[in-house]
Protein backbone atom coordinates (compact mmCIF):
# COMPACT_ATOMS: atom_id res chain seq x y z
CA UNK A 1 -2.98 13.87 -15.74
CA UNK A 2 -3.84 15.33 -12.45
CA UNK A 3 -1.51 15.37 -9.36
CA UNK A 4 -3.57 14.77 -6.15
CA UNK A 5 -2.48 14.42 -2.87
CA UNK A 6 -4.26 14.36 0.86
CA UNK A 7 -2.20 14.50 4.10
CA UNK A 8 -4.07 12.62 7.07
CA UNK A 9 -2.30 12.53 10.60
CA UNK A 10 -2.41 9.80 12.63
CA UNK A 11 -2.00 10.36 16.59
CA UNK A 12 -1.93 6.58 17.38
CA UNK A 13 -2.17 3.20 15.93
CA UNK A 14 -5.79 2.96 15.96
CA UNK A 15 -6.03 5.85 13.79
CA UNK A 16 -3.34 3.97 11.43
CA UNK A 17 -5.74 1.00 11.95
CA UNK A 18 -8.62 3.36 11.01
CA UNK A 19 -7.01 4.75 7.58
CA UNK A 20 -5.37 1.38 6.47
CA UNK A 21 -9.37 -0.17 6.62
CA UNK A 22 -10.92 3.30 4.66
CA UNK A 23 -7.84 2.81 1.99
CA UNK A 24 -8.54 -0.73 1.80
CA UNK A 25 -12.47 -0.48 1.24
CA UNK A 26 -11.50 1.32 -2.04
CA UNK A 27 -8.78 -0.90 -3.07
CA UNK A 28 -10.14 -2.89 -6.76
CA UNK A 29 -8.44 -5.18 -8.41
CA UNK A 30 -5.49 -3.90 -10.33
CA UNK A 31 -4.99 -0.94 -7.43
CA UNK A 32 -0.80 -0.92 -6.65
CA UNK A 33 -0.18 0.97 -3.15
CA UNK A 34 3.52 1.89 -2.82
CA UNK A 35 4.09 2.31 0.40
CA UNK A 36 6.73 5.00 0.94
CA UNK A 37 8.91 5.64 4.14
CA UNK A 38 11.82 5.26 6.69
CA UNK A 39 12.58 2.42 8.74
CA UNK A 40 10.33 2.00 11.43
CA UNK A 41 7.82 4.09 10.07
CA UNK A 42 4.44 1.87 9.71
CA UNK A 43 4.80 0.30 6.40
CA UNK A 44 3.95 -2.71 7.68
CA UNK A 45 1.74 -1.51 10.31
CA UNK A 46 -0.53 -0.04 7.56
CA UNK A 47 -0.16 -2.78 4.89
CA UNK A 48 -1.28 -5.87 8.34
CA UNK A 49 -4.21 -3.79 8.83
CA UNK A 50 -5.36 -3.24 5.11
CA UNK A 51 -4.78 -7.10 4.47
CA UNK A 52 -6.39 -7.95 7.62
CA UNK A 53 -9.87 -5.68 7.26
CA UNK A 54 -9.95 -7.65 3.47
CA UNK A 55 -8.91 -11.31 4.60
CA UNK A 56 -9.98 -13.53 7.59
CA UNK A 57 -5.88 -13.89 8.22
CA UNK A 58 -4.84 -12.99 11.68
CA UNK A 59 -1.30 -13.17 11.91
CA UNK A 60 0.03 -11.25 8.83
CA UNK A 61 3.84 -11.30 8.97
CA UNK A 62 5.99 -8.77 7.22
CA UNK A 63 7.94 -9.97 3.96
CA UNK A 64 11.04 -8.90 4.64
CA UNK A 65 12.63 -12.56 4.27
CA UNK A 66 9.88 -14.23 2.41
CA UNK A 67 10.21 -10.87 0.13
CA UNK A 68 5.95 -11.87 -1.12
CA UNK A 69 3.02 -12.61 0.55
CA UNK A 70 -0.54 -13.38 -0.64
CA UNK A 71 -3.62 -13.14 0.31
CA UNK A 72 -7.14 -14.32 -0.99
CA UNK A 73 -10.25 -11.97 -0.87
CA UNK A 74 -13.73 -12.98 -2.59
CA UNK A 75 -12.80 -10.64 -5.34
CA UNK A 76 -8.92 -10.03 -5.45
CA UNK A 77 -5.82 -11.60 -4.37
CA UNK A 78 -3.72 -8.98 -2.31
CA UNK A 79 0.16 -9.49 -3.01
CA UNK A 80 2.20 -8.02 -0.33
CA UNK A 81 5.60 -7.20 -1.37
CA UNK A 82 9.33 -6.19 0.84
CA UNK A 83 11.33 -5.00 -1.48
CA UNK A 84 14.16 -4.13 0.85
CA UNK A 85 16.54 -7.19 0.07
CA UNK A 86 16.30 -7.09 -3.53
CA UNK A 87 20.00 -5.91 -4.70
CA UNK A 88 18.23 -4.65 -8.48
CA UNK A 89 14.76 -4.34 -9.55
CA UNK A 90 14.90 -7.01 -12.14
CA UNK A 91 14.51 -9.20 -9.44
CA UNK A 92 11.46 -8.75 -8.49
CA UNK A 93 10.05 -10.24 -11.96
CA UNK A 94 10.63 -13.56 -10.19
CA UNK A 95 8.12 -12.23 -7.63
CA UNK A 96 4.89 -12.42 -10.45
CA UNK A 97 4.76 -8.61 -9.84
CA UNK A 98 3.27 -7.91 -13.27
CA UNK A 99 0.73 -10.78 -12.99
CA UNK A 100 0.21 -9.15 -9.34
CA UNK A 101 0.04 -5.07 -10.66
CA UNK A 102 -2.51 -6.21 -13.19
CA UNK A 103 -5.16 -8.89 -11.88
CA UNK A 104 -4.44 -8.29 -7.55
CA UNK A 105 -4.25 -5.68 -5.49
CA UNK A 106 -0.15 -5.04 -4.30
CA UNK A 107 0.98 -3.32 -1.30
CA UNK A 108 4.45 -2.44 -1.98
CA UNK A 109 6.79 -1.85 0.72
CA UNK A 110 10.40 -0.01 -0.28
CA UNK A 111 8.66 0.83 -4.21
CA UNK A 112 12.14 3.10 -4.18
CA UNK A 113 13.70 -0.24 -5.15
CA UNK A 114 11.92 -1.12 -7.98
CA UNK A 115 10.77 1.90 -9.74
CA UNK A 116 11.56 1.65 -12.93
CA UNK A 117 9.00 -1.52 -12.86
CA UNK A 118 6.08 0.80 -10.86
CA UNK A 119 3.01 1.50 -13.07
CA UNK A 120 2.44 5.09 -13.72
CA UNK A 121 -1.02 4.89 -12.08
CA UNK A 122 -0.34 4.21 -8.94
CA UNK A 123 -1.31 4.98 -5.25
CA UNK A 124 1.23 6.86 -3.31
CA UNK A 125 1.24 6.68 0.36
CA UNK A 126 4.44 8.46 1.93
CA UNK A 127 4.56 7.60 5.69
CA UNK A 128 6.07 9.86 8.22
CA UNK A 129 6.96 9.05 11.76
CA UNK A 130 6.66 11.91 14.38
CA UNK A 131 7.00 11.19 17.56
CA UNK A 132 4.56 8.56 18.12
CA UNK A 133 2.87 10.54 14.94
CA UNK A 134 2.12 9.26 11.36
CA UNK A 135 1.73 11.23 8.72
CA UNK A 136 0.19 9.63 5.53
CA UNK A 137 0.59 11.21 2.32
CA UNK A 138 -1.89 9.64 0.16
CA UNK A 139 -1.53 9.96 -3.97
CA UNK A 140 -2.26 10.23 -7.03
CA UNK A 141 -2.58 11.28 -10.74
CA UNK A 142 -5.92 9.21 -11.59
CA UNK A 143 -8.98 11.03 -11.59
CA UNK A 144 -10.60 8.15 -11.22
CA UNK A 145 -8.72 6.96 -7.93
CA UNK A 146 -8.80 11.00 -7.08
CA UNK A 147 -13.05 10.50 -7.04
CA UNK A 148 -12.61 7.16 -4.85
CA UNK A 149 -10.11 8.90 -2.79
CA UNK A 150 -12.44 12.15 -2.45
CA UNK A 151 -15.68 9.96 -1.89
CA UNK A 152 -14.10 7.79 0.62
CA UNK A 153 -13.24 10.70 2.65
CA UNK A 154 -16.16 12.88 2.02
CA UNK A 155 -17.05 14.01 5.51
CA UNK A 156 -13.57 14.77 6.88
């Protein structure tokens, strides 16, 4: 098991925009992105751009209440998750989360919550606000999300 890890700075939202599309070109079905950070920080930012460079959706609101929303692509369904509310991680079974980690793609917002039920293999994205900054943490221990990761990013 490897332990990768790439630090990208963003120095405004198009750059955000930018990284969430690159991440979300590489995204395959079964791919869990637990997205890491501080209130305020671009969790959701990141997770409306990813779904909407995959999805013809438009308006992509953030889970918070709703705690799930999904999304259809032509090869994956994208589940995106606010786990925020939920008061233990059991609850989030009634969420489909491990028909969601295995046949979608999940974007996981507050994965803190429910990490006893996170996959080992998963992508980590840490998100820290500077300023009008973002730094993105991105990773993993896969090798083989490691080589998408390293491809994906090869001239930068």
């Amino acid at each position: 098991m490897i332990n990768y890890q790439k630090k990208i700075t963003c120095l405004t939202e198009q750059d955000t925009k930018a990284l969430a599309e690159k991440i979300a070109d590489i995204a395959q079905k079964g791919d869990v992105f637990a997205l890491y950070g501080t209130l305020g920080a671009g969790k959701s930012t990141f997770a409306r751009y990813f779904i909407q460079h995959l999805t013809s959706a438009q308006d992509i609101p953030s889970p918070t209440f709703t705690l799930v929303q999904t999304y259809e692509t032509s090869l994956f369904d994208i589940y995106h998750y606010d786990m925020y509310r939920l008061k233990s991680p059991e609850e989030a079974y009634e969420l489909d989360i491990e028909d969601a980690f295995y046949s979608a793609v999940s974007l996981v917002e507050w994965p803190e919550k429910i990490s006893p039920l996170l996959p080992r293999d998963l992508w980590k994205i840490s998100i820290e606000a500077t300023g009008n900054n973002r730094i993105f943490v991105l990773e993993t221990t896969s090798q083989e999300k490691k080589q998408r990761l390293e491809r994906q990013f090869l001239n930068e």
